[in-house]
Protein backbone atom coordinates (compact mmCIF):
# COMPACT_ATOMS: atom_id res chain seq x y z
CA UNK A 1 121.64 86.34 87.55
CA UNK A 2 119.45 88.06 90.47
CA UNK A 3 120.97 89.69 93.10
CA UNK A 4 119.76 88.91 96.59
CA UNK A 5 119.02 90.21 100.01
CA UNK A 6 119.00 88.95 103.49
CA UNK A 7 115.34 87.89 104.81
CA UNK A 8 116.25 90.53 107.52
CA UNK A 9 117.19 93.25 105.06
CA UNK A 10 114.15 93.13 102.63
CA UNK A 11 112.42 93.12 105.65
CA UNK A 12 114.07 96.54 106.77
CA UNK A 13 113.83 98.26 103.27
CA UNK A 14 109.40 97.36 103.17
CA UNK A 15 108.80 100.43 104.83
CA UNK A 16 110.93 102.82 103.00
CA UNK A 17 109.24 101.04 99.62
CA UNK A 18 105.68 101.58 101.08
CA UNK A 19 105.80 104.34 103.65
CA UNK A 20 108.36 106.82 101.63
CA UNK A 21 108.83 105.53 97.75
CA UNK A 22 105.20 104.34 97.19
CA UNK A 23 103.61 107.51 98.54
CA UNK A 24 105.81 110.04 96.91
CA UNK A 25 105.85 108.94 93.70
CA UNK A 26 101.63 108.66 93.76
CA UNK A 27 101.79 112.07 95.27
CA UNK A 28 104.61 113.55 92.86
CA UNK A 29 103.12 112.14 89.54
CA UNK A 30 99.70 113.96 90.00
CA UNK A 31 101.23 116.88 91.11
CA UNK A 32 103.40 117.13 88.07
CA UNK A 33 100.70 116.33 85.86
CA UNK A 34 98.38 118.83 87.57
CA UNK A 35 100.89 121.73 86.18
CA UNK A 36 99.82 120.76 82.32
CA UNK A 37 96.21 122.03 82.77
CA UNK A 38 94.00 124.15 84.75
CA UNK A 39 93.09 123.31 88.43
CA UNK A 40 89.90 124.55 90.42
CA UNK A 41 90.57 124.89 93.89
CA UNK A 42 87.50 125.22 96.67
CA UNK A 43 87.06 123.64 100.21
CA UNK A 44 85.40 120.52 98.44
CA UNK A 45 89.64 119.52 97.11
CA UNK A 46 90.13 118.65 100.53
CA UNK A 47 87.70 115.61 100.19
CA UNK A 48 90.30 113.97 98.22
CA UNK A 49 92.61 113.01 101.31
CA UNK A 50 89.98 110.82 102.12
CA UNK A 51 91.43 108.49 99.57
CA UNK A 52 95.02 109.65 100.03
CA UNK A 53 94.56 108.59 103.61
CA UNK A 54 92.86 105.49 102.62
CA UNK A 55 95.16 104.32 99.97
CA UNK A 56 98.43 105.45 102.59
CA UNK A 57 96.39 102.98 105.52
CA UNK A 58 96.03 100.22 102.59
CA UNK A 59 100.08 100.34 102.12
CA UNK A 60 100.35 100.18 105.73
CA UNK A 61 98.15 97.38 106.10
CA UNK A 62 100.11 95.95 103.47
CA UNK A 63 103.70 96.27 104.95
CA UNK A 64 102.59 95.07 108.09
CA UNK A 65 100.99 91.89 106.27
CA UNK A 66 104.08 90.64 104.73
CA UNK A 67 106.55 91.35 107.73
CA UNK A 68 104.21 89.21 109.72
CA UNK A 69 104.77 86.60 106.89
CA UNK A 70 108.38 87.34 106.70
CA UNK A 71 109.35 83.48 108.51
CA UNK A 72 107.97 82.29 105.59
CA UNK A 73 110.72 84.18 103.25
CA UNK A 74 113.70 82.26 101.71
CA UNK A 75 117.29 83.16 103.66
CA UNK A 76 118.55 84.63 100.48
CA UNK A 77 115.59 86.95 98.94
CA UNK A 78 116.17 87.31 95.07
CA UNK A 79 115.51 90.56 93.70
CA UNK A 80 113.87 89.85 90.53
CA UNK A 81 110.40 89.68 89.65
CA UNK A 82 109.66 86.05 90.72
CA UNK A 83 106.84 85.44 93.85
CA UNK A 84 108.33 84.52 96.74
CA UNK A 85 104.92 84.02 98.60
CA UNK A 86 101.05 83.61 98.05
CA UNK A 87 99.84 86.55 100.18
CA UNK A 88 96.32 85.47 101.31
CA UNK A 89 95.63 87.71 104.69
CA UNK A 90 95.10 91.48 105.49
CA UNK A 91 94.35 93.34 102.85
CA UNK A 92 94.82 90.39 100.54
CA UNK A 93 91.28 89.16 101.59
CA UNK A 94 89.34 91.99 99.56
CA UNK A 95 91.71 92.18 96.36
CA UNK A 96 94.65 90.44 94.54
CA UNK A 97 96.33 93.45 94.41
CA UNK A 98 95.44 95.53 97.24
CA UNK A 99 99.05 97.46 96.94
CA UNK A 100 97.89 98.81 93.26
CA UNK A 101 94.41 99.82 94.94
CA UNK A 102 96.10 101.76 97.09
CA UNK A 103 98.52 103.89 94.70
CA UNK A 104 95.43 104.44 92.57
CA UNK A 105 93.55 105.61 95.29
CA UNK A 106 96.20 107.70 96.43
CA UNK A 107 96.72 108.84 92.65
CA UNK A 108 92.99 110.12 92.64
CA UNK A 109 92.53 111.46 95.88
CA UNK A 110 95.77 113.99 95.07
CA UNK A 111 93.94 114.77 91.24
CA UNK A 112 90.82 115.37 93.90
CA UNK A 113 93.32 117.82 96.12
CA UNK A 114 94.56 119.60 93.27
CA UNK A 115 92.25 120.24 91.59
CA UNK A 116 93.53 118.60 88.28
CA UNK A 117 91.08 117.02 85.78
CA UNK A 118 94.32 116.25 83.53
CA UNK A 119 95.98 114.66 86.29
CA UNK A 120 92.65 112.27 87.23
CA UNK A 121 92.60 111.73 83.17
CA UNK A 122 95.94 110.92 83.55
CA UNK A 123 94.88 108.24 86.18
CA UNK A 124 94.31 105.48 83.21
CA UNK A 125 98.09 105.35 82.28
CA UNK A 126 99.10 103.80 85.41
CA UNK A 127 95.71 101.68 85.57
CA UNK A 128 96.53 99.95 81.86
CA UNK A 129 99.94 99.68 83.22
CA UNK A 130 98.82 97.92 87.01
CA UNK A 131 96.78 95.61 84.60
CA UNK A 132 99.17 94.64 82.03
CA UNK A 133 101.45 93.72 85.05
CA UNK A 134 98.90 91.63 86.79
CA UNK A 135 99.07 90.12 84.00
CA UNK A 136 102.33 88.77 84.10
CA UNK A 137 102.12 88.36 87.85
CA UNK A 138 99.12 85.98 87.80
CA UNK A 139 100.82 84.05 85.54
CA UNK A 140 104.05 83.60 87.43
CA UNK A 141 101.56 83.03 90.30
CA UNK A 142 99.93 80.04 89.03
CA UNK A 143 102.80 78.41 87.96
CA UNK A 144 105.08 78.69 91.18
CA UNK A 145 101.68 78.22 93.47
CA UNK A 146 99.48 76.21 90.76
CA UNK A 147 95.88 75.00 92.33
CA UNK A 148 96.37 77.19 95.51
CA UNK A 149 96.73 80.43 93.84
CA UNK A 150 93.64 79.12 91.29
CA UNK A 151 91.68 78.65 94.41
CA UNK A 152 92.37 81.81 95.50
CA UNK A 153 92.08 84.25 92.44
CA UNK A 154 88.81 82.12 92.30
CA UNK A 155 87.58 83.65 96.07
CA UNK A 156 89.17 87.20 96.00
CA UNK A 157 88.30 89.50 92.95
CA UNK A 158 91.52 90.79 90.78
CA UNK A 159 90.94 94.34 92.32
CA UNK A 160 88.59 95.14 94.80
CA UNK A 161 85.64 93.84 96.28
CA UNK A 162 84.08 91.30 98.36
CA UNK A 163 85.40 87.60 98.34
CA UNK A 164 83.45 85.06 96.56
CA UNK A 165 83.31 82.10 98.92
CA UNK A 166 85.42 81.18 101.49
CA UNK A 167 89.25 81.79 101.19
CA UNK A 168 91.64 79.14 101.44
CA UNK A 169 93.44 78.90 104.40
CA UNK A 170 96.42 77.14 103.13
């Protein structure tokens, strides 16, 4: 059996998740891995908080897109693994799964700041994993939202891009 949060308390834990959790451990990771192998350091490592910054705005963007969507939340949030909405808007526009875009962005751009080739290598371990759990999530997806969510994994590609068509607005 789940256990469950207030709509107004998963609202106030989203930006610990994304602003503090998210970040550090796509920050941490890298930085751990970057410690197995050697690391070349010059001016041009600084071009990878471009992403970092990028893939921190994305989470943002993110956060703010579901609070905004929060009215639509149950009273009692479960935690478990189940969908609770169909995120269409923000950042939801250009990708399926714009909050694993961002950690992998933020993964790279820190392998880019350190230097690391290992930890960039490294990079495909949480990729396989992202993918294996889209997986899972589609599914769940299409059966909770059915022809909606088919209609709109059919307009937004899985991970980034433009939309094909026009979205759905419903």
């Amino acid at each position: 059996m789940p256990a469950f949060l207030s709509r107004k308390a998963s609202v106030a834990v989203a930006p610990v998740a994304f602003l503090v959790v998210a970040p550090a451990v796509f920050a941490l990771v890298p930085w751990a891995l970057s410690r197995l192998g050697p690391r070349s350091t010059s001016s041009w490592n600084l071009l990878g908080l471009i992403p970092v910054a990028a893939g921190f705005a994305v989470l943002v963007w993110v956060m703010v897109t579901g609070i905004r969507q929060a009215r639509d939340l149950p009273d009692r949030v479960a935690l478990d693994w189940t969908p609770k909405l169909l995120m269409r808007r923000g950042p939801y526009a250009f990708s399926r799964n714009p909050m694993y875009v961002a950690e992998l962005a933020m993964w790279l751009g820190w392998a880019v700041v350190l230097g690391s080739v290992v930890a960039a290598a490294l990079a495909a371990i949480p990729f396989v994993a992202m993918s294996l759990v889209i997986r899972r999530e589609e599914r769940d997806l299409r059966t909770r939202f059915g022809d909606s969510f088919r209609d709109y994994a059919d307009a937004v590609p899985r991970w980034l891009g433009r939309p094909r068509g026009r979205l759905p607005t419903t």
